[in-house]
PDB file of N, CA and C in Angstrom:
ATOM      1  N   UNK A   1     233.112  69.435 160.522  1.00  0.00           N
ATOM      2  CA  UNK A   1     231.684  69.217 160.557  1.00  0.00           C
ATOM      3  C   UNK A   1     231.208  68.769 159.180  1.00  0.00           C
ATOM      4  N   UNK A   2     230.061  68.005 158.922  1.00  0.00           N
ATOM      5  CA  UNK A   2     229.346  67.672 158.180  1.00  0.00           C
ATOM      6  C   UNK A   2     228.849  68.304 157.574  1.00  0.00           C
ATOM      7  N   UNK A   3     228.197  68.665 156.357  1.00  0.00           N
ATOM      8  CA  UNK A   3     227.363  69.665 155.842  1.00  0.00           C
ATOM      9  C   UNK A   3     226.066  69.686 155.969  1.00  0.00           C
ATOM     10  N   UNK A   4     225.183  68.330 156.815  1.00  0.00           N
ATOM     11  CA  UNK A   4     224.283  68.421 157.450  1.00  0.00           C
ATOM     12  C   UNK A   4     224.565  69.015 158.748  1.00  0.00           C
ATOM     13  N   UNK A   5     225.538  68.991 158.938  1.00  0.00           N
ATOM     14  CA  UNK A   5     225.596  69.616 160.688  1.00  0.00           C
ATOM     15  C   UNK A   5     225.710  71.178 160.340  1.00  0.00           C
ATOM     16  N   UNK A   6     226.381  71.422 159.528  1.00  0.00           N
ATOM     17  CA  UNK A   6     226.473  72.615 159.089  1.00  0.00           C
ATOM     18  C   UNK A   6     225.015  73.249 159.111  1.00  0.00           C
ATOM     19  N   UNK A   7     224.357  72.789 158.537  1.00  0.00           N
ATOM     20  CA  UNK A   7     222.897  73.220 157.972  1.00  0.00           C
ATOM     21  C   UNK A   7     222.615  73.852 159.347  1.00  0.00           C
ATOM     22  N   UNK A   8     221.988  72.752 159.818  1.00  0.00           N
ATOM     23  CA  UNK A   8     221.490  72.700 161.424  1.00  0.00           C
ATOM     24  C   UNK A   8     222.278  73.684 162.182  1.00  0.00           C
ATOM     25  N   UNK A   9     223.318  73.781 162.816  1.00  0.00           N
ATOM     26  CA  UNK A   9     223.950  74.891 163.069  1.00  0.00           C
ATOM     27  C   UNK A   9     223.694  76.240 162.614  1.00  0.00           C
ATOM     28  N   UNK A  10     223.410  76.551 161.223  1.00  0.00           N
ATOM     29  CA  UNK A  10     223.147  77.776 160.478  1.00  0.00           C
ATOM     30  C   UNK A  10     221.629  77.898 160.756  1.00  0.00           C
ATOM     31  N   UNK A  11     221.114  76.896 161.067  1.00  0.00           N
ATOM     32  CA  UNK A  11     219.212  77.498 161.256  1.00  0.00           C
ATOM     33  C   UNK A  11     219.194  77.330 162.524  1.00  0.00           C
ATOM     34  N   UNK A  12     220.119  77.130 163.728  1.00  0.00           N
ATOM     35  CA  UNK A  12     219.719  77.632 164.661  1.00  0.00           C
ATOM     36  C   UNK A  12     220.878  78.774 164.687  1.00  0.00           C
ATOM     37  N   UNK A  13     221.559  79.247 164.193  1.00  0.00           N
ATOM     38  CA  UNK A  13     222.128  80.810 164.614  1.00  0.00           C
ATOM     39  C   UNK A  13     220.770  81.290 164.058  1.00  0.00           C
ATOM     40  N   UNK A  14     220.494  81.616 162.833  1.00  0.00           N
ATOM     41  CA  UNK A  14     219.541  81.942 162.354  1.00  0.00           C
ATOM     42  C   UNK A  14     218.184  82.162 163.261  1.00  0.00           C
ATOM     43  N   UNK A  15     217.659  81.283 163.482  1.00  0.00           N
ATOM     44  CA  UNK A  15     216.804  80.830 164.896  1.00  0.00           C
ATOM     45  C   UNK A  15     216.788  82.151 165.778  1.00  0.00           C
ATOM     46  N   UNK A  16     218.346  81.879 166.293  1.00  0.00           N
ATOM     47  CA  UNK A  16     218.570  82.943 167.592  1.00  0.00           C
ATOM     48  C   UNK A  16     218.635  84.657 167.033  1.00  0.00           C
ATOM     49  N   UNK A  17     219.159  84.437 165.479  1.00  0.00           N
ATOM     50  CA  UNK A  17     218.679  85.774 165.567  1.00  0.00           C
ATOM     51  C   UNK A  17     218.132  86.463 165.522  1.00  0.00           C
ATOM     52  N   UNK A  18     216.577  85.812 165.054  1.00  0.00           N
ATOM     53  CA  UNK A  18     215.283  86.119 164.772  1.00  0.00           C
ATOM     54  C   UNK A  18     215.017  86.381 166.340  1.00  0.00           C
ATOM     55  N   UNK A  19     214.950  85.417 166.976  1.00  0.00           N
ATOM     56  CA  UNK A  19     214.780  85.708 168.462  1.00  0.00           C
ATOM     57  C   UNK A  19     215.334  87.100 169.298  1.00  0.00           C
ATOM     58  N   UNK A  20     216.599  87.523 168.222  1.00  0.00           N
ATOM     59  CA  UNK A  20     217.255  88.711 169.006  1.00  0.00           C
ATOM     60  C   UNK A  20     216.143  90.063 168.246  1.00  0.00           C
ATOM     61  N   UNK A  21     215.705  89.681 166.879  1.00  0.00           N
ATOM     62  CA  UNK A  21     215.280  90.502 166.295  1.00  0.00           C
ATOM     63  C   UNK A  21     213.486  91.221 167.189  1.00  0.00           C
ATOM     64  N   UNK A  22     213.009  89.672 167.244  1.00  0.00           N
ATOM     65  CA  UNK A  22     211.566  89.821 168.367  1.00  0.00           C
ATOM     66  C   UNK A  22     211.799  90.899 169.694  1.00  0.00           C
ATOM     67  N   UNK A  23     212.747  90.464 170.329  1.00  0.00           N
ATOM     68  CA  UNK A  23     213.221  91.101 171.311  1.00  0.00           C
ATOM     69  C   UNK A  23     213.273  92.690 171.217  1.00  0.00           C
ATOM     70  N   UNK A  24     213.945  93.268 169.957  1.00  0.00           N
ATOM     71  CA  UNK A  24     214.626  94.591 170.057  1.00  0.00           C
ATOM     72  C   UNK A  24     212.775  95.105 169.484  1.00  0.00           C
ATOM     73  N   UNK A  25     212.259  94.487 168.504  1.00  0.00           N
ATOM     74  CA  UNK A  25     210.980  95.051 168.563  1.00  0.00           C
ATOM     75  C   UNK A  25     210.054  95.428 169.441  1.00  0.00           C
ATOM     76  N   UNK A  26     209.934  94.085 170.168  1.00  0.00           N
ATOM     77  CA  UNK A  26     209.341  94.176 171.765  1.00  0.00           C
ATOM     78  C   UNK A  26     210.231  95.573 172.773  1.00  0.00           C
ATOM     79  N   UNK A  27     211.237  95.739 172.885  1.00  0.00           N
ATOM     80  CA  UNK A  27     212.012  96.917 173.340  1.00  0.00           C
ATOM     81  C   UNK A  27     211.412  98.406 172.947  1.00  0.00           C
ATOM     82  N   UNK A  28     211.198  98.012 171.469  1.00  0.00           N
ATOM     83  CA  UNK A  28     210.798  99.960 171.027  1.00  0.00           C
ATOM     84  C   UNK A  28     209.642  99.894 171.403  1.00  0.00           C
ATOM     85  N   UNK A  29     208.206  99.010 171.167  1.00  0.00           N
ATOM     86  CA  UNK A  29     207.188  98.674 171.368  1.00  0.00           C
ATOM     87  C   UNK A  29     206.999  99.393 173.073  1.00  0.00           C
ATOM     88  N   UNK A  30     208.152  99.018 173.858  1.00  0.00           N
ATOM     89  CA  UNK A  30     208.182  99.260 175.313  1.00  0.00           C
ATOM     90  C   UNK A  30     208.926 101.311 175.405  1.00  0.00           C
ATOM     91  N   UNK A  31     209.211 101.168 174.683  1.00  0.00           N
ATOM     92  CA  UNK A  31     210.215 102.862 174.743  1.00  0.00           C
ATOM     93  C   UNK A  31     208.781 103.689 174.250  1.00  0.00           C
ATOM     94  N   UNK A  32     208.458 102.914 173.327  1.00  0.00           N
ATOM     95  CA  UNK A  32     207.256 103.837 172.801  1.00  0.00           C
ATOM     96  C   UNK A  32     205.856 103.893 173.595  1.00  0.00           C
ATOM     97  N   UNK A  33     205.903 103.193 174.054  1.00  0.00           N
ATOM     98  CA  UNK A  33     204.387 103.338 175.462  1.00  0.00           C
ATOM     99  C   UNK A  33     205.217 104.219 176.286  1.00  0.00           C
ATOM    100  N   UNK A  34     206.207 104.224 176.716  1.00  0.00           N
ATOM    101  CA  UNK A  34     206.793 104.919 177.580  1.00  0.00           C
ATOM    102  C   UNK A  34     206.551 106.595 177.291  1.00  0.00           C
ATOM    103  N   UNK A  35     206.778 106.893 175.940  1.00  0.00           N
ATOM    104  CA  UNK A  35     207.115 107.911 175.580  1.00  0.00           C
ATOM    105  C   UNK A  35     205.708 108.556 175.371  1.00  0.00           C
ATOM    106  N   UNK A  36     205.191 107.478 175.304  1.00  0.00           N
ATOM    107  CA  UNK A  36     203.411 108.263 175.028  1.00  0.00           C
ATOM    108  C   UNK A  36     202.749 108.805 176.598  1.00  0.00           C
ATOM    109  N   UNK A  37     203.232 107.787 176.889  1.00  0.00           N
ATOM    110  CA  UNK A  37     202.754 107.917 178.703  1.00  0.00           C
ATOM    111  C   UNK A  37     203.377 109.148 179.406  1.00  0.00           C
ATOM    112  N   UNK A  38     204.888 109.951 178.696  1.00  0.00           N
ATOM    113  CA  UNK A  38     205.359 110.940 179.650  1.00  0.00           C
ATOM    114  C   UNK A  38     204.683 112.132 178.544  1.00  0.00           C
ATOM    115  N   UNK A  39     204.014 111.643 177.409  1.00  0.00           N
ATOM    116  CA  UNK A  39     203.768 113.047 176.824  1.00  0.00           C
ATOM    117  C   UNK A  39     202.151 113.191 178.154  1.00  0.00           C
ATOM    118  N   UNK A  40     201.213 112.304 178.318  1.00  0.00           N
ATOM    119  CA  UNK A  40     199.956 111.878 178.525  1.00  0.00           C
ATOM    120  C   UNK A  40     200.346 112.948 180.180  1.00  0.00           C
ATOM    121  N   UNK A  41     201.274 112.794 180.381  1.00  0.00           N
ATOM    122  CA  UNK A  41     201.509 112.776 181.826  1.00  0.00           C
ATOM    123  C   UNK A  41     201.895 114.530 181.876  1.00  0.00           C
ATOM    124  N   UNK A  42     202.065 115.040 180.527  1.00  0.00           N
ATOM    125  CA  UNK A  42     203.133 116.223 180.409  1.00  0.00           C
ATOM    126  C   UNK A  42     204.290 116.151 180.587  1.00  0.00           C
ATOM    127  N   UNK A  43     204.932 115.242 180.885  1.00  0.00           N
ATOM    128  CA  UNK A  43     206.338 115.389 181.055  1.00  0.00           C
ATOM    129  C   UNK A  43     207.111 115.820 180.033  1.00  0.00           C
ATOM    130  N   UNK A  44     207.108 115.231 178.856  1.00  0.00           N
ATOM    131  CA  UNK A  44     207.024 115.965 177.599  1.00  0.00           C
ATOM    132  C   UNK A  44     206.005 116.592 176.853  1.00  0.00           C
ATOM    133  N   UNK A  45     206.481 117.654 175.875  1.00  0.00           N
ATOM    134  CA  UNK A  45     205.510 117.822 174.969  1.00  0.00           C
ATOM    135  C   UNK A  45     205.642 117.320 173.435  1.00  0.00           C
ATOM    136  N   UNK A  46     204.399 117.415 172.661  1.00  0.00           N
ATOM    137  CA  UNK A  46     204.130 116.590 171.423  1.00  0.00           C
ATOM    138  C   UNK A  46     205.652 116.803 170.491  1.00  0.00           C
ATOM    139  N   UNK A  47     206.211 117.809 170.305  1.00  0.00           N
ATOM    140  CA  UNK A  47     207.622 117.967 169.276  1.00  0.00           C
ATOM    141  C   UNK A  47     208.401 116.865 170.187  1.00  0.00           C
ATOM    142  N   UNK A  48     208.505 116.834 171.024  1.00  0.00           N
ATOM    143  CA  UNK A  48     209.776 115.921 171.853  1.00  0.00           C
ATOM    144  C   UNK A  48     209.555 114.594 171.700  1.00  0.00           C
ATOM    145  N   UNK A  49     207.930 113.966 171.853  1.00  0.00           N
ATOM    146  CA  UNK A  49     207.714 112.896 171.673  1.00  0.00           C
ATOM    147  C   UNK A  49     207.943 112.339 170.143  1.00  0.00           C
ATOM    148  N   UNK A  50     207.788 113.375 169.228  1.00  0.00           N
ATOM    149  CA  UNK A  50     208.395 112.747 168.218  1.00  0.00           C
ATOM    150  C   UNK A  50     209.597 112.653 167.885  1.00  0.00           C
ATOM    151  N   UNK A  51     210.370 113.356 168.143  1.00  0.00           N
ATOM    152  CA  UNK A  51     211.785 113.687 168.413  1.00  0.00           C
ATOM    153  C   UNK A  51     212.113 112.230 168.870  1.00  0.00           C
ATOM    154  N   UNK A  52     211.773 112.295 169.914  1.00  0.00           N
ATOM    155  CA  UNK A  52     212.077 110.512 170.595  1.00  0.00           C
ATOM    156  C   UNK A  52     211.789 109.604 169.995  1.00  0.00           C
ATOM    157  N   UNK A  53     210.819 109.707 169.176  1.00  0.00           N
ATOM    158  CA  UNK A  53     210.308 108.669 168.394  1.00  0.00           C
ATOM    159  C   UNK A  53     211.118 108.368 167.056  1.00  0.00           C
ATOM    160  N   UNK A  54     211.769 109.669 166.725  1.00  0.00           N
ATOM    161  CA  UNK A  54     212.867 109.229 165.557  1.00  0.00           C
ATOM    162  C   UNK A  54     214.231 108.986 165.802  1.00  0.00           C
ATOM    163  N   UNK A  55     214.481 109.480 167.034  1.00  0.00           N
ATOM    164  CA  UNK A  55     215.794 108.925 167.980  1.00  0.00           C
ATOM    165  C   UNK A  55     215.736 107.258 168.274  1.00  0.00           C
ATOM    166  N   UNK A  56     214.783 106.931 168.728  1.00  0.00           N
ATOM    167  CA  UNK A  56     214.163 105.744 168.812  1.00  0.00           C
ATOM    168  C   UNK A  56     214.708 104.628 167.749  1.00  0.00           C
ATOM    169  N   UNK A  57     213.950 105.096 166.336  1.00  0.00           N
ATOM    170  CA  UNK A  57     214.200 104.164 165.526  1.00  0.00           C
ATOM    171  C   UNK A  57     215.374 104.297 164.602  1.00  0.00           C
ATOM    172  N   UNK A  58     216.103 105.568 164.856  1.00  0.00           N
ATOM    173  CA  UNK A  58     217.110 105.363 164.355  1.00  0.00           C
ATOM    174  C   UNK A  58     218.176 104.256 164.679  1.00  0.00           C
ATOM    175  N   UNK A  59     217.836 103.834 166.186  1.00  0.00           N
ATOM    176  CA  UNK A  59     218.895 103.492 166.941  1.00  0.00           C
ATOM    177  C   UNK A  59     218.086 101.611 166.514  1.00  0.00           C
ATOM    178  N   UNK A  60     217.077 101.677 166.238  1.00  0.00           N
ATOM    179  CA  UNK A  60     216.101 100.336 166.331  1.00  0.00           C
ATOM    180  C   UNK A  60     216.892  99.875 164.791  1.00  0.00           C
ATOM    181  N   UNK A  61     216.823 100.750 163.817  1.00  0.00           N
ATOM    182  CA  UNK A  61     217.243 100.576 162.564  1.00  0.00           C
ATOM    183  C   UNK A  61     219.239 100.181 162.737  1.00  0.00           C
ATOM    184  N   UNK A  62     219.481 100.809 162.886  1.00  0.00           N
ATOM    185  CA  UNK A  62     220.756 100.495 163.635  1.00  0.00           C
ATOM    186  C   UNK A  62     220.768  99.318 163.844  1.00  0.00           C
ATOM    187  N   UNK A  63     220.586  99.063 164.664  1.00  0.00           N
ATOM    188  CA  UNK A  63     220.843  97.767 165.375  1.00  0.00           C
ATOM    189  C   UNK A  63     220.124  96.721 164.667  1.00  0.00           C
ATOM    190  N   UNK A  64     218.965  96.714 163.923  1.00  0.00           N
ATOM    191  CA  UNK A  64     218.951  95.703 162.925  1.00  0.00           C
ATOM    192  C   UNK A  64     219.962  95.334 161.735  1.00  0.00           C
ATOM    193  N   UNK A  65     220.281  96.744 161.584  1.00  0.00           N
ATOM    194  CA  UNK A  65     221.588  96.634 160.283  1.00  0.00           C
ATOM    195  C   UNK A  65     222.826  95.607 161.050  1.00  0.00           C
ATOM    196  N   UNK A  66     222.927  95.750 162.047  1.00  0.00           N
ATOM    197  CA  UNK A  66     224.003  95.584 162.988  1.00  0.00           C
ATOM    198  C   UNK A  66     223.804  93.758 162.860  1.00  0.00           C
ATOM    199  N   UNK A  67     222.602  93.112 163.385  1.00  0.00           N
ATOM    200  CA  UNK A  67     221.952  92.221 163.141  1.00  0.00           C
ATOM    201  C   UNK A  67     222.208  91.223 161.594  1.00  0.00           C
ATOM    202  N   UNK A  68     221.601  91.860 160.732  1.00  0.00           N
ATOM    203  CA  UNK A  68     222.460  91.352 159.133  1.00  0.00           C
ATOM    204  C   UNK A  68     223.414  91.563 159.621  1.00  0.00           C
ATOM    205  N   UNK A  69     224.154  92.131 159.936  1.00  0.00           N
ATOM    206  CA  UNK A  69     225.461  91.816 159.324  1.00  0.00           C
ATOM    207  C   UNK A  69     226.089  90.721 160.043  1.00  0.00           C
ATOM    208  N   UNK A  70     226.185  89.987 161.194  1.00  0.00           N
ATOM    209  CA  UNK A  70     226.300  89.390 162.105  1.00  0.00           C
ATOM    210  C   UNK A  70     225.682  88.356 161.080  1.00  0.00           C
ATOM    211  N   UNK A  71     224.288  88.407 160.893  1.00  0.00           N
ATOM    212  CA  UNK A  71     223.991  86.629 160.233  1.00  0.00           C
ATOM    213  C   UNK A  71     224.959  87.181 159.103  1.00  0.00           C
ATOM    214  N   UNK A  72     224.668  87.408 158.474  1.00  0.00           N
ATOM    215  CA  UNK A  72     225.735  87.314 157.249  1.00  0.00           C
ATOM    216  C   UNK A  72     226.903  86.479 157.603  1.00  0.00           C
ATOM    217  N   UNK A  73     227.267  86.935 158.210  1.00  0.00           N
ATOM    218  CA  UNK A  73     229.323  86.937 158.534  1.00  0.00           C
ATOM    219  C   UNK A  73     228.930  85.314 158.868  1.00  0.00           C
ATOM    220  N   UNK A  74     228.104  85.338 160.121  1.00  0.00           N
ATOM    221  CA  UNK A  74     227.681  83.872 160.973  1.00  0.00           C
ATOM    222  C   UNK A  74     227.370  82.690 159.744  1.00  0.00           C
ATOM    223  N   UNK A  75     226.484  82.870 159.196  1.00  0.00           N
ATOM    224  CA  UNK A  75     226.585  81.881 158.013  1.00  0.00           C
ATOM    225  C   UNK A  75     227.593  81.411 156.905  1.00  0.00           C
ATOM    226  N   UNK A  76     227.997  82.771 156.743  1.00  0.00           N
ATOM    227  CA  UNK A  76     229.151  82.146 156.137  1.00  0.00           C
ATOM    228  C   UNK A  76     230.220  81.478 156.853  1.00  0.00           C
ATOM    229  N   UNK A  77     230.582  82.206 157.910  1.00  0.00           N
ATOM    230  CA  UNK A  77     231.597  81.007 158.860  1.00  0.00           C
ATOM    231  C   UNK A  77     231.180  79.991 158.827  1.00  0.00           C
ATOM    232  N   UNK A  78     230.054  79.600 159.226  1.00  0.00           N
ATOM    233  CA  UNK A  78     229.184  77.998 159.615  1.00  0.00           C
ATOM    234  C   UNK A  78     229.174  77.256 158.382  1.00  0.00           C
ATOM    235  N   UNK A  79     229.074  77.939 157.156  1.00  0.00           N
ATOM    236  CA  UNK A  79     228.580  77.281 155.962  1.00  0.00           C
ATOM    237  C   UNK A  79     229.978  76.442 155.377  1.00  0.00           C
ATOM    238  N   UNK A  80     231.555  77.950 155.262  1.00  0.00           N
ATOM    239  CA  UNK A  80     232.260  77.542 154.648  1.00  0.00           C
ATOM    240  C   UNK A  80     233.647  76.942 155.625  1.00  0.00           C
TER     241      UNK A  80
END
């Protein structure tokens, strides 16, 4: 490949992973109405909902780390 093709290639992985990144936000965004709605409902109570709420983003944080590292690796394959 070219090193213009290269480029292009690297800003659309890039691209897609921003797109994966929107997604997993939109996901907690969705866990977390959820979680408000079973406290609202009683299903849980207030300690649990936060509980969930740091279970939540541990796993949200996670998986962004998970994310870098993937572009990382991805760009450099593409680049070199």
């Amino acid at each position: 490949m070219t090193g213009e093709t290269r480029e292009r290639v690297a800003k659309i992985a890039k691209q897609k992973l921003e797109d994966a990144r929107v997604s997993l936000r939109k996901e907690r965004e969705d866990a977390w109405n959820a979680i408000q709605t079973a406290e609202k409902n009683g299903e849980i109570n207030e300690d649990e909902k936060f509980r969930h709420k740091d279970e939540m983003q541990k796993m949200i944080d996670e998986a962004n780390k998970k994310l870098d590292e993937i572009e990382k690796r991805k760009e450099e394959e593409i680049l070199n």
